[in-house]
C-alpha atoms as a PDB file:
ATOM      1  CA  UNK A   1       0.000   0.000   0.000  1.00  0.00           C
ATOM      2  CA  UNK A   2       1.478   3.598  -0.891  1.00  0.00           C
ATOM      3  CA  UNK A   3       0.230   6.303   1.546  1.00  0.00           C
ATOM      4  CA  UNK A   4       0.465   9.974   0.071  1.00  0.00           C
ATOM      5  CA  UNK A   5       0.320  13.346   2.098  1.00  0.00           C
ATOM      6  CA  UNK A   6      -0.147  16.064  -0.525  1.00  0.00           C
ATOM      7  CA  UNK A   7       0.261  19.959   0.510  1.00  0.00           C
ATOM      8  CA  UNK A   8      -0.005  22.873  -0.884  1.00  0.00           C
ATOM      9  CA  UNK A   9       3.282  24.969  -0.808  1.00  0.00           C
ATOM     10  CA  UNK A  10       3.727  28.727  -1.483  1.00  0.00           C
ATOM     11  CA  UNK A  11       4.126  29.513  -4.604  1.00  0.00           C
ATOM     12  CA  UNK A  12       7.614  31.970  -3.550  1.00  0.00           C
ATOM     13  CA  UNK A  13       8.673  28.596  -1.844  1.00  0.00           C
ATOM     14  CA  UNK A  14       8.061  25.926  -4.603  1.00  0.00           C
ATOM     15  CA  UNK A  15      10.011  28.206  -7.039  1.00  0.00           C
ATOM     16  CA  UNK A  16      12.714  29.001  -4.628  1.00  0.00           C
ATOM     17  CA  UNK A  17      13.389  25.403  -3.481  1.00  0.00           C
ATOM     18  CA  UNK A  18      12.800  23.815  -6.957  1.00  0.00           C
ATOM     19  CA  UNK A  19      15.028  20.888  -7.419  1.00  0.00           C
ATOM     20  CA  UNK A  20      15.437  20.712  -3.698  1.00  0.00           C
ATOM     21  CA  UNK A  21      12.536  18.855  -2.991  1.00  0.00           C
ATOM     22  CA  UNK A  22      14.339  16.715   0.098  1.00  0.00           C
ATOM     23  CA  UNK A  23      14.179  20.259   2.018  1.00  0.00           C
ATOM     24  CA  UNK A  24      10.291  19.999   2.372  1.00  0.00           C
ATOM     25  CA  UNK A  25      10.340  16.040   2.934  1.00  0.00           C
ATOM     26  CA  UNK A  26      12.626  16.245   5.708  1.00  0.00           C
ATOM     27  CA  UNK A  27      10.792  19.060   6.994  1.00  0.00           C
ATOM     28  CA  UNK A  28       7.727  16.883   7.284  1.00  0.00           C
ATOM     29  CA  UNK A  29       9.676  13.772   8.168  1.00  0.00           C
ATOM     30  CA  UNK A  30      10.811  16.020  11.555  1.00  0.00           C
ATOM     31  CA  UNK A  31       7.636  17.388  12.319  1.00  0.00           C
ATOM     32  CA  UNK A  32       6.014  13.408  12.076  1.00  0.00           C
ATOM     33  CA  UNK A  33       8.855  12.470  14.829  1.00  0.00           C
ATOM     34  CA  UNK A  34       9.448  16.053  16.858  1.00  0.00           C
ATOM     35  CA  UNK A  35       8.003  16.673  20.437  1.00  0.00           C
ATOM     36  CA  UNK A  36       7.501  19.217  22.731  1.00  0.00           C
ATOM     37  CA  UNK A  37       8.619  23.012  21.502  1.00  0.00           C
ATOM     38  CA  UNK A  38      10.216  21.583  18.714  1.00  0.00           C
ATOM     39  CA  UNK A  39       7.242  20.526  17.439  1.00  0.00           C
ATOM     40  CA  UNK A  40       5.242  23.729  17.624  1.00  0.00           C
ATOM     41  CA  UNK A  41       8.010  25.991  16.141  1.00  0.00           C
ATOM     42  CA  UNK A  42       8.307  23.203  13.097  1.00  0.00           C
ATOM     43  CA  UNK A  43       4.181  23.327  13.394  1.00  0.00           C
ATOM     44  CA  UNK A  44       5.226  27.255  12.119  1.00  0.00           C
ATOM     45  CA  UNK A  45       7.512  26.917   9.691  1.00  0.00           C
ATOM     46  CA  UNK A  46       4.846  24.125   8.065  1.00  0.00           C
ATOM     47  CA  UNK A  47       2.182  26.806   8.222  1.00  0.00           C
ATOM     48  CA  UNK A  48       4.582  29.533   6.553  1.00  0.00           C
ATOM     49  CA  UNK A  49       5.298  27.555   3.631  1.00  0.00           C
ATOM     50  CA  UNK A  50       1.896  26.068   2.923  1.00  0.00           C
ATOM     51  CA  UNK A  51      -1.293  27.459   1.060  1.00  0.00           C
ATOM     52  CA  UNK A  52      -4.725  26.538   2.741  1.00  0.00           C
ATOM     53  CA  UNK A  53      -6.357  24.076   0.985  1.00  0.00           C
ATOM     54  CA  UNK A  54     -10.111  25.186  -1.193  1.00  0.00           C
ATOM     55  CA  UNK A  55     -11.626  22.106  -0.247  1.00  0.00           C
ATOM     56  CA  UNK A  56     -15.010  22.934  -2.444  1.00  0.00           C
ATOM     57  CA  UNK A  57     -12.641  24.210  -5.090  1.00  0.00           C
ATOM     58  CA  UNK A  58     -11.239  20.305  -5.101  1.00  0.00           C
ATOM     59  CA  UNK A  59     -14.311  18.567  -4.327  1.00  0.00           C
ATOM     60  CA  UNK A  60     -15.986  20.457  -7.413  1.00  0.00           C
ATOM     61  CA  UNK A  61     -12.845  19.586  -9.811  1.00  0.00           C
ATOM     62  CA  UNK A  62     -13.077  15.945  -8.722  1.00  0.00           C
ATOM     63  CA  UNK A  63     -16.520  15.555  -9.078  1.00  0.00           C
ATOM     64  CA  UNK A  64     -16.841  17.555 -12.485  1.00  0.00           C
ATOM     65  CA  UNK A  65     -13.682  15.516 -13.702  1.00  0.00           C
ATOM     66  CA  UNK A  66     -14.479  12.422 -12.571  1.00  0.00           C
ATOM     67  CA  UNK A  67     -18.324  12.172 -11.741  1.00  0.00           C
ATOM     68  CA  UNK A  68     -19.242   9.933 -14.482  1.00  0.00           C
ATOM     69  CA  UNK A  69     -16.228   8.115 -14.517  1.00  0.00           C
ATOM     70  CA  UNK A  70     -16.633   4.230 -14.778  1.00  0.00           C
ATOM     71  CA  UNK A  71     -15.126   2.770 -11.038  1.00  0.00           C
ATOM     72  CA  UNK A  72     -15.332   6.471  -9.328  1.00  0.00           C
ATOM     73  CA  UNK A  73     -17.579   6.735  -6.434  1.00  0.00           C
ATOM     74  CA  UNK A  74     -18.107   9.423  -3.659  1.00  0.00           C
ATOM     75  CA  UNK A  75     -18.004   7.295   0.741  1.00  0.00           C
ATOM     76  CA  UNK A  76     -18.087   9.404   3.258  1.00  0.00           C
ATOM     77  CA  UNK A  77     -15.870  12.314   2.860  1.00  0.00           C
ATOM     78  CA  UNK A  78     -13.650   9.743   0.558  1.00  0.00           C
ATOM     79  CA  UNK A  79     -13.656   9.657  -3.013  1.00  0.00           C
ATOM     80  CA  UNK A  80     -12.582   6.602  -4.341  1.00  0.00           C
ATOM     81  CA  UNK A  81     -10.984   4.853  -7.572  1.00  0.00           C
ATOM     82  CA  UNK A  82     -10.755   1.203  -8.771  1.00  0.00           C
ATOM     83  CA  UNK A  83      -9.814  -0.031 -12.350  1.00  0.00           C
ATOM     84  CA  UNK A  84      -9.112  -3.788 -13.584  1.00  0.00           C
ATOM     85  CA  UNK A  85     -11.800  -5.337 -11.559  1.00  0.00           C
ATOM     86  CA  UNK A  86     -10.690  -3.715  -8.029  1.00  0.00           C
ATOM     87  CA  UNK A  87      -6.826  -4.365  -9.280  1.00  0.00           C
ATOM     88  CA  UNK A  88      -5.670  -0.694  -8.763  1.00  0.00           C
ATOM     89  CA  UNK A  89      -7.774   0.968  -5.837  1.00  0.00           C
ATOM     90  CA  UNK A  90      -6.833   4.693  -4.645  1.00  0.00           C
ATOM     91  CA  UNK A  91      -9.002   6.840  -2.103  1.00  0.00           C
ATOM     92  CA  UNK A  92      -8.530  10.786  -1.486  1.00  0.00           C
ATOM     93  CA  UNK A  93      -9.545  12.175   1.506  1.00  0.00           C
ATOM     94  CA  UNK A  94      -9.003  15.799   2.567  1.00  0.00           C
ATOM     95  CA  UNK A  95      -8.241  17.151   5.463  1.00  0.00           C
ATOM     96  CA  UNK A  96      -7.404  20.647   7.175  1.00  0.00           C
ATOM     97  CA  UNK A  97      -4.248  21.631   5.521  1.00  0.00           C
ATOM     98  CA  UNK A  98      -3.451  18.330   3.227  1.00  0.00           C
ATOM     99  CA  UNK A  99      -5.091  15.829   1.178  1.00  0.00           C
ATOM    100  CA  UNK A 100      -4.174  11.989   1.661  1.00  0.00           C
ATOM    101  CA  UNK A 101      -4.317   9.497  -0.896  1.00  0.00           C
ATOM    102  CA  UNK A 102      -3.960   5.818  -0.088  1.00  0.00           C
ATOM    103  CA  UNK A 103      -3.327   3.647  -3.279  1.00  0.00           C
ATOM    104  CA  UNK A 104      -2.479  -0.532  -4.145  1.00  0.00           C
ATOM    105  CA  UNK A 105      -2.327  -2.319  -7.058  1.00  0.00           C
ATOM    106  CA  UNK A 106      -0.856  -0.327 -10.105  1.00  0.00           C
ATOM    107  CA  UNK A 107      -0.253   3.432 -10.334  1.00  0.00           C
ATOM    108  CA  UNK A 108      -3.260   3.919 -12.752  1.00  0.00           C
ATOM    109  CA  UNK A 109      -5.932   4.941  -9.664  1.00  0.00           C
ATOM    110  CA  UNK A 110      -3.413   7.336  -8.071  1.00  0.00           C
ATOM    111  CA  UNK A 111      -2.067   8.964 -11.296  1.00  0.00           C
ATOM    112  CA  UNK A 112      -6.405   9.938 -12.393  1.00  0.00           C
ATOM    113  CA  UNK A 113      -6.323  11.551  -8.286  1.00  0.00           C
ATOM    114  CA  UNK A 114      -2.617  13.267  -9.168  1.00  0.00           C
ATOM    115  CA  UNK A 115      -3.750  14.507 -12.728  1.00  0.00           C
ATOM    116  CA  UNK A 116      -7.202  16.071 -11.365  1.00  0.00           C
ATOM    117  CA  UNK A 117      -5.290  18.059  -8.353  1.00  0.00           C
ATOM    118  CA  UNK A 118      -2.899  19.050 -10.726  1.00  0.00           C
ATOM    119  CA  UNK A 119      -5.341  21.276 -12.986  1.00  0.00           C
ATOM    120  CA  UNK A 120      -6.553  22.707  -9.703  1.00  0.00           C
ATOM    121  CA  UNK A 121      -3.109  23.798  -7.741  1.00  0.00           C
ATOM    122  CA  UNK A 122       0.046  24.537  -9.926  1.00  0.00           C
ATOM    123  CA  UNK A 123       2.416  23.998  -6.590  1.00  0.00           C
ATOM    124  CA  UNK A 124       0.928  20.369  -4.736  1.00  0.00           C
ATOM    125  CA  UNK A 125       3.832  18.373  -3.073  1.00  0.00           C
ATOM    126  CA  UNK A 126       3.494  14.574  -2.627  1.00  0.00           C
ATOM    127  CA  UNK A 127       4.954  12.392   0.043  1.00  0.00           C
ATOM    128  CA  UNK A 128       5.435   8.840   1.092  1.00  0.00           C
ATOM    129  CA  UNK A 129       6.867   8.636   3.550  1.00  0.00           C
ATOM    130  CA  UNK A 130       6.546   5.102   4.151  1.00  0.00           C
ATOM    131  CA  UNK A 131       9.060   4.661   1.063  1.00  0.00           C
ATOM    132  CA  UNK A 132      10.883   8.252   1.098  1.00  0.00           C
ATOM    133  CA  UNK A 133       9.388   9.579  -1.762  1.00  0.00           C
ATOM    134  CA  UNK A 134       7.987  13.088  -2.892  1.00  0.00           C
ATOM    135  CA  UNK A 135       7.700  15.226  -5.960  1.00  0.00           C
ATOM    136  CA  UNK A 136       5.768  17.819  -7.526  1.00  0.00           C
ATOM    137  CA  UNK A 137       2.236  17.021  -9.190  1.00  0.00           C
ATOM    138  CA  UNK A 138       3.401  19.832 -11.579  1.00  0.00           C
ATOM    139  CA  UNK A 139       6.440  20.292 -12.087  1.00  0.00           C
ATOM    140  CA  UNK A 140       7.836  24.225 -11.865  1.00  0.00           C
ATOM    141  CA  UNK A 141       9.772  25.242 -15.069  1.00  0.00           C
ATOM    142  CA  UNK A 142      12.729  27.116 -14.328  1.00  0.00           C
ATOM    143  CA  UNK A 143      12.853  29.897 -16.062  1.00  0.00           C
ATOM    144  CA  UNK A 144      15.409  29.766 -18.989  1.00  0.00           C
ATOM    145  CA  UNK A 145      16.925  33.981 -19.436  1.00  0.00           C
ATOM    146  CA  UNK A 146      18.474  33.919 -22.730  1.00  0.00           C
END
């Protein structure tokens, strides 16, 4: 099973730290594990860097891309994907500041989540933490001066 954490960083910091992606993972990573003080000042950088999340703004995307999708149904406060016969399963949830996406089988489920938040947010960061990965949904050009 893949487990995803997906935020939504500040546009200054996703084009600053471009390329440096391990910054915001270990950032995360320390915050999952910290205690005490050093939790709440790491709870403040988080907050700094991140965008609130338009939770209508997502729910309508999903549901206007995906609505009369074949295998796409709406649980709960879950919206949930499976393809091949229950194969390749993923389920978004949204919370507070993040969405979470839980995925198994192929990538094909996760990728149709990934490709619908990517239309809807230019700067969404993925983690796993489970196996140390994390990317952007879209990736930021760098911009090329000539």
């Amino acid at each position: 099973m893949r487990k995803y954490q997906l935020y939504l960083i500040e546009d200054e910091f996703a084009a600053h730290y471009f390329g440096r992606e391990r910054m915001f993972f270990q950032l995360f990573q320390e915050y999952g594990f910290a205690k005490g003080e050093l939790k709440n000042i790491i709870k403040k950088q988080i907050h700094y860097i991140t965008k609130p999340l338009h939770a209508l703004k997502i729910r309508q995307l999903i549901q206007q891309q995906l609505g009369k999708r074949r295998g796409f149904q709406y649980d709960h406060e879950s919206y949930i994907i499976e393809l091949n016969g229950r194969q390749s399963r993923a389920e978004l949830e949204i919370h507070g500041n993040m969405v979470t996406i839980e995925a198994f089988g192929s990538y094909e489920a996760e990728t149709i989540f990934f490709e619908v938040l990517r239309k809807c947010e230019p700067s969404f960061l993925a983690i796993d933490f489970e196996h140390q990965r994390f990317g952007w949904l879209k990736p930021i050009k760098e911009r090329k001066f000539v």
